[in-house]
Protein backbone atom coordinates (compact mmCIF):
# COMPACT_ATOMS: atom_id res chain seq x y z
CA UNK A 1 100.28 95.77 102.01
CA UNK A 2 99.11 96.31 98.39
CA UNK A 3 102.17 98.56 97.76
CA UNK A 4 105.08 95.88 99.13
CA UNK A 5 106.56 95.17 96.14
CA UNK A 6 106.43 98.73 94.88
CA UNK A 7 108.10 98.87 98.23
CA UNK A 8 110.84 96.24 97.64
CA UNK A 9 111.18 97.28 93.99
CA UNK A 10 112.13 101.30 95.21
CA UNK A 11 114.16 99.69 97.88
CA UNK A 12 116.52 97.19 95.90
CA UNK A 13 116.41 100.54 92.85
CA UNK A 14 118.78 101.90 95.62
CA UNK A 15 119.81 105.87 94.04
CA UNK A 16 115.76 106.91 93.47
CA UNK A 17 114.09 110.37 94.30
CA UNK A 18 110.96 108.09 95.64
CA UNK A 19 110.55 107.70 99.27
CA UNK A 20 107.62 105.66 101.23
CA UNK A 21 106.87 106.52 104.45
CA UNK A 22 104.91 104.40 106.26
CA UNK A 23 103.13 106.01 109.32
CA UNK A 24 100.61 104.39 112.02
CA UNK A 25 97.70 106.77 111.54
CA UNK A 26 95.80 108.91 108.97
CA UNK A 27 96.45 111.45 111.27
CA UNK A 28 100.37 111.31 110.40
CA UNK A 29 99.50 111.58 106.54
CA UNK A 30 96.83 114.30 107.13
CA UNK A 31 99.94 116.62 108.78
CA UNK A 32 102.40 115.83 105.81
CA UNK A 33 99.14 116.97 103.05
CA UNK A 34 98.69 120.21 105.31
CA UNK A 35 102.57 120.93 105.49
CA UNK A 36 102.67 120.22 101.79
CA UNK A 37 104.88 117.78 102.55
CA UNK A 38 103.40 114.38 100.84
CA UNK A 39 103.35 114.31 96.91
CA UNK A 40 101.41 111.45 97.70
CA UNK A 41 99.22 110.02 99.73
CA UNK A 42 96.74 106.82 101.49
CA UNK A 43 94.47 107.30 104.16
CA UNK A 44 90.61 106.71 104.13
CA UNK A 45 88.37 108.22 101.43
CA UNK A 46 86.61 110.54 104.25
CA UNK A 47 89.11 112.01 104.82
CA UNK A 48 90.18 112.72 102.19
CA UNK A 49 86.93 114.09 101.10
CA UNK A 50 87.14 116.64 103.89
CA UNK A 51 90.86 117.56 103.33
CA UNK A 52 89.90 118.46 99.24
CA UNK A 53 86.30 120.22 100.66
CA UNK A 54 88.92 122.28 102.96
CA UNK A 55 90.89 123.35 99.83
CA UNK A 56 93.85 121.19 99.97
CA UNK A 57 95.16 120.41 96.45
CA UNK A 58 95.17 117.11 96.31
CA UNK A 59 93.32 114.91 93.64
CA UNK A 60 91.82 111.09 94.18
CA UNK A 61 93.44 108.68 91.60
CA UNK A 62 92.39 105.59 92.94
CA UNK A 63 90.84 103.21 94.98
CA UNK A 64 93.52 100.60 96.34
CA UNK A 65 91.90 99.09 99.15
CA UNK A 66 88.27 98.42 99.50
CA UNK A 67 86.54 97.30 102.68
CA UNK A 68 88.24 95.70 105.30
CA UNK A 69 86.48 96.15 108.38
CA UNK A 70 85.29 93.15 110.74
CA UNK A 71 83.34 92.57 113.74
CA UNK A 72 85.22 90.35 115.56
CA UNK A 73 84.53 88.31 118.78
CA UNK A 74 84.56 85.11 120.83
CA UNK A 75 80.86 85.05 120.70
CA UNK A 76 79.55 81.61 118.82
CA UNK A 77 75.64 82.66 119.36
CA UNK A 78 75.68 85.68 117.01
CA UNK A 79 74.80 84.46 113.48
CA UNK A 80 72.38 87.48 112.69
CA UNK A 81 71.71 90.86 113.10
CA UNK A 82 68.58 90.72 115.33
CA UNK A 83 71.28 88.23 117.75
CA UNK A 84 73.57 91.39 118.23
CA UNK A 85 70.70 93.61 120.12
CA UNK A 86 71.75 94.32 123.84
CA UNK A 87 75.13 93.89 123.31
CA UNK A 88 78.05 95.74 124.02
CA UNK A 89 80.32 96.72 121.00
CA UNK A 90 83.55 98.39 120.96
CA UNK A 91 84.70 100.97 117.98
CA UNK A 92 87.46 102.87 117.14
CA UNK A 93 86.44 106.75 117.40
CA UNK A 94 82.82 108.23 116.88
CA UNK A 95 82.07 109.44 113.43
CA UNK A 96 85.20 108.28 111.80
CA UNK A 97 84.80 105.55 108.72
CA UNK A 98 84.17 101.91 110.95
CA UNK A 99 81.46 103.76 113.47
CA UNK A 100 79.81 105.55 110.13
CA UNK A 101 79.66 102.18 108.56
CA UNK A 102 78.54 99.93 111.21
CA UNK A 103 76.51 102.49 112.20
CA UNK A 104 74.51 102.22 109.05
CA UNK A 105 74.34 98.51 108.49
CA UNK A 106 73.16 98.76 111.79
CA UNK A 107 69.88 100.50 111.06
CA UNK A 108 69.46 98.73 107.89
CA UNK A 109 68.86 95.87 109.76
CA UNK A 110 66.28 97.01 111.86
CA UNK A 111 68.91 97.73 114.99
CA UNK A 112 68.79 101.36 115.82
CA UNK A 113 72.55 102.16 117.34
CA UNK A 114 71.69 104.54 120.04
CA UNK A 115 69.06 102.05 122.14
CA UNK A 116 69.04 98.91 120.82
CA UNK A 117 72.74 98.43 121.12
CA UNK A 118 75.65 99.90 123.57
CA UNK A 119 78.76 100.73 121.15
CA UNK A 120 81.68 101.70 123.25
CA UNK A 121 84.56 104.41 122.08
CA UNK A 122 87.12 103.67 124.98
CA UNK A 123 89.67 102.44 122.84
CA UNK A 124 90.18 105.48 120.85
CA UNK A 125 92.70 104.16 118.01
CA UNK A 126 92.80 100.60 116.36
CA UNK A 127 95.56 99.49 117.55
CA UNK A 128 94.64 99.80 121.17
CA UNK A 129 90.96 98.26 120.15
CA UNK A 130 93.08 95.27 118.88
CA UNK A 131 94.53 94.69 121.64
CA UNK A 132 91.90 94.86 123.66
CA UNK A 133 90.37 92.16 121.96
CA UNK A 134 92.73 90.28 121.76
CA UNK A 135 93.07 90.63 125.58
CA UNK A 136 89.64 89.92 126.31
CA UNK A 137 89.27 93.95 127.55
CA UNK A 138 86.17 94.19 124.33
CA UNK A 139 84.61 90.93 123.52
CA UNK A 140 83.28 92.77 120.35
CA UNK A 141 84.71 94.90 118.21
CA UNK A 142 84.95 96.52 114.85
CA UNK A 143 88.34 96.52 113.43
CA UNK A 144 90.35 96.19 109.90
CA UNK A 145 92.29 93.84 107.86
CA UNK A 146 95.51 93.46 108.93
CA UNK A 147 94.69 93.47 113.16
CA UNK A 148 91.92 91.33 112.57
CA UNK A 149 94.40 88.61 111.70
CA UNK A 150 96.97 89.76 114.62
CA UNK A 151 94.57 89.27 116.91
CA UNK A 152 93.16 86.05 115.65
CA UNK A 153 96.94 84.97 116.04
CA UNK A 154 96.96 86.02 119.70
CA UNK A 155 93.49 84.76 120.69
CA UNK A 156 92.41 81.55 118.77
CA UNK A 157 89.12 81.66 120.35
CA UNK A 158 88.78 84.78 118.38
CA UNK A 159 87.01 84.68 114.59
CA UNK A 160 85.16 87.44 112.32
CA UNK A 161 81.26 87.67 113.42
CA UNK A 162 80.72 89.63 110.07
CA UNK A 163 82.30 90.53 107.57
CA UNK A 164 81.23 94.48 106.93
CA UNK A 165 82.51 94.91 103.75
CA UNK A 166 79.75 91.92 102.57
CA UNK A 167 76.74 93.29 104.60
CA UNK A 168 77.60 96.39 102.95
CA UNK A 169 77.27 95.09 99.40
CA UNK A 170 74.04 94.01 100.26
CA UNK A 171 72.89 96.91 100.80
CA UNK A 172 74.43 98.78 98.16
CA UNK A 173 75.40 96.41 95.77
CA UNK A 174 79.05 97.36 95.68
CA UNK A 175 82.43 97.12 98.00
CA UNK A 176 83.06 99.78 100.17
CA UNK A 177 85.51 102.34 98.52
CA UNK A 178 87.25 102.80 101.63
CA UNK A 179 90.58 103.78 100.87
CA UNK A 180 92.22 106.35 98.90
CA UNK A 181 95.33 106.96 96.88
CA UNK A 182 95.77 110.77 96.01
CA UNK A 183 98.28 113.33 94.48
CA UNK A 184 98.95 116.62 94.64
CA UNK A 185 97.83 118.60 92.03
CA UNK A 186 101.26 120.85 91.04
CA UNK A 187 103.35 116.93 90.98
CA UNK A 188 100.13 115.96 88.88
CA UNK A 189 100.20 118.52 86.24
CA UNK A 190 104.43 119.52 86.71
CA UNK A 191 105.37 115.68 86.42
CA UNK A 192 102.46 113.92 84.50
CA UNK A 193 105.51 111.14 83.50
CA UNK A 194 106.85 110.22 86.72
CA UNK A 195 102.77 110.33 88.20
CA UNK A 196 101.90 107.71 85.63
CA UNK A 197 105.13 105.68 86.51
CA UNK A 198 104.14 105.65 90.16
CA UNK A 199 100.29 104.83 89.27
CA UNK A 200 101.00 102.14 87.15
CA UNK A 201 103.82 100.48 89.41
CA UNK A 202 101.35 100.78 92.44
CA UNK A 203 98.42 99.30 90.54
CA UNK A 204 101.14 96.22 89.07
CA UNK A 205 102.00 95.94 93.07
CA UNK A 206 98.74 95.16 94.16
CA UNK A 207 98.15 92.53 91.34
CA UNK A 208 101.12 91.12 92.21
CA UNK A 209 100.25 90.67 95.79
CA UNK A 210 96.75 89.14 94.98
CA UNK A 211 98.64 87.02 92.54
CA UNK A 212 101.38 86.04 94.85
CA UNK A 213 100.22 85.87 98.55
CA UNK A 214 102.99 83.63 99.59
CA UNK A 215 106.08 85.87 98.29
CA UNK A 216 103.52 89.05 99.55
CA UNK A 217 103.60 88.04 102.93
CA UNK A 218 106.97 87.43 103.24
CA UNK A 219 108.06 91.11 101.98
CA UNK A 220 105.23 92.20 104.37
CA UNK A 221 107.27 90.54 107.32
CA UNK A 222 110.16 92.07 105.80
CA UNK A 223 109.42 95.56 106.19
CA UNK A 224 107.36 95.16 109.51
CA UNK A 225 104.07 96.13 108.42
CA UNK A 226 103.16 92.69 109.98
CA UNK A 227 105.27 90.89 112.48
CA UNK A 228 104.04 87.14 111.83
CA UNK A 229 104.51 85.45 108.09
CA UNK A 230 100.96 83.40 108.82
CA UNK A 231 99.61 86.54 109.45
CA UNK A 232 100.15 88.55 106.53
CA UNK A 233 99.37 85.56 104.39
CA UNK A 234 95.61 85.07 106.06
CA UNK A 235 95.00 89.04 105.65
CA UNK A 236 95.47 89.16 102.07
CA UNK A 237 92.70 87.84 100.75
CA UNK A 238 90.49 89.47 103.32
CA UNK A 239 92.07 92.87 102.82
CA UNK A 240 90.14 93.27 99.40
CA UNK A 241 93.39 94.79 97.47
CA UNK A 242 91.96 96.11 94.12
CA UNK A 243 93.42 98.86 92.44
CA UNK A 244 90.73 100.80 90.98
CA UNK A 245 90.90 104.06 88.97
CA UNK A 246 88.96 106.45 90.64
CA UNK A 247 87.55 108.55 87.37
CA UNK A 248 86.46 105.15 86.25
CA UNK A 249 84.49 105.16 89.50
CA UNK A 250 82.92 108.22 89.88
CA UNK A 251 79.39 107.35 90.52
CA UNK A 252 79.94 104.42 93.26
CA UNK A 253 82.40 107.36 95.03
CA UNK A 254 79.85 109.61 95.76
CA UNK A 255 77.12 107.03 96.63
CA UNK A 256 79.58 105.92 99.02
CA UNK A 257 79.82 109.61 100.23
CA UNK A 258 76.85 110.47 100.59
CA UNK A 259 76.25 107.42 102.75
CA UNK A 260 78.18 109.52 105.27
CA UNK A 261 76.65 112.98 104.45
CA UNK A 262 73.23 111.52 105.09
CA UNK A 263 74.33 110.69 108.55
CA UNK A 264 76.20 113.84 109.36
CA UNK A 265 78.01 116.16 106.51
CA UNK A 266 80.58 117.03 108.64
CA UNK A 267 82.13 113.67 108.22
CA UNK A 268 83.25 114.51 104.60
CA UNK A 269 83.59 118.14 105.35
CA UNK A 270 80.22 119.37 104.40
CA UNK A 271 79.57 118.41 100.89
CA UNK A 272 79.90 115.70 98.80
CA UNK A 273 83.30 116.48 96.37
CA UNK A 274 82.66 118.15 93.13
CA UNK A 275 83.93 116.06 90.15
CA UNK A 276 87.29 118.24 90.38
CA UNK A 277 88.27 115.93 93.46
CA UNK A 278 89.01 113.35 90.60
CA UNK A 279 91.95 112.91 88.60
């Protein structure tokens, strides 16, 4: 969403050596990294701790999108923590980024996740966990910006419980660097020009959208990302677009990280990145 007019822009450039591909999972991206495939890349910030800790030459440049996970429900008697215990909560995959986090804000609030609390994996992708919302299958459930929007579209009973991304700050005192935009290293060093070009029109793009939710949301229509103009307008602001240099942001990276390591290392790969990871 952040990238749509960088989208449009390469689109309407017609002859240009850049092509987007937009893919429904990390998963997707991780393959095109391993095949070497992807000059570039966006999928979350674990991951791509653990693809760099595996050896991968890639590089984190930024921060694009920051947190954007909700827990979203009919229920109208939740308005605390302490009112979630007992309940049964549904989450995309165990140990991936929106378990990890709720996990933790979890047992910062005195809820410990394994008995105080049932969390529920059957809906293994968030796509499916939408939709089971949406159908009344989960009546809780942690999911991002855009779905959380889809499926307030579909249900109107539906509305966000919490907003994760706030509890998080907190706790921490800063956003959740959730996403990451990285490059390979030889298209980093070999073509430092056309790199810079990209960076720079990406970063514009997500100003732009901030700027300009209106003409944002219709591009977003435009190239199906989202399938409903009233939808992509009411996920922008909660998507927390901000392009962010990530040597700027060393510090609140690794915090961030080591959130994760603390809770199991093998979630970033075993170690928190060395300082190499940024570019």
């Amino acid at each position: 969403m952040g990238m749509i007019r960088l989208i449009d822009s390469i689109n309407n450039a017609g002859n240009t050596n850049i092509k987007i591909d937009i893919l429904n999972d990390p998963i997707q991206v991780r393959k095109m990294m391993l095949d070497g495939t992807a000059d570039f890349a966006i999928l979350p910030t674990t991951m791509a701790a653990i693809l760099y800790n595996k050896g991968l030459d890639y590089r984190l440049i930024a921060i694009p999108g920051w947190g954007t996970l909700y827990l979203v429900g009919e229920d109208t008697t939740i308005n605390s923590w302490d009112d979630i215990r007992n309940k049964r909560v549904n989450v995309m995959a165990k140990g991936m980024t929106p378990d990890v986090v709720f996990r933790y804000l979890l047992q910062k609030n005195g809820i410990n996740p394994d008995k105080d609390i049932t969390l529920d994996y059957s809906f293994p992708t968030h796509i499916d966990l939408a939709n089971a919302i949406a159908a009344r299958q989960a009546k809780l459930g942690v999911i991002p910006e855009p779905l959380v929007s889809l499926v307030m579209h579909k249900n109107k009973k539906l509305h966000p419980i919490f907003d994760l991304n706030l509890e998080w700050n907190k706790q921490q005192s800063t956003s959740i660097a959730m996403t990451a935009f990285l490059g390979s290293n030889s298209i980093l060093k070999d073509s430092p020009q056309l790199a810079e070009q990209l960076i720079s029109s990406y970063k514009n793009s997500v100003k732009w959208v901030n700027e300009n939710p209106d003409s944002a949301a219709t591009l977003i229509v435009k190239y199906g990302i989202l399938p409903d103009y009233q939808v992509a307008l009411q996920s922008i602001p909660r998507s927390n677009l901000n392009f962010v240099r990530a040597n700027k942001i060393q510090t609140q990276i690794d915090e961030y990280l080591k959130v994760f390591y603390d809770m199991n290392p093998d979630i970033i790969g075993g170690k928190i990145p060395d300082e190499n990871f940024f570019y």
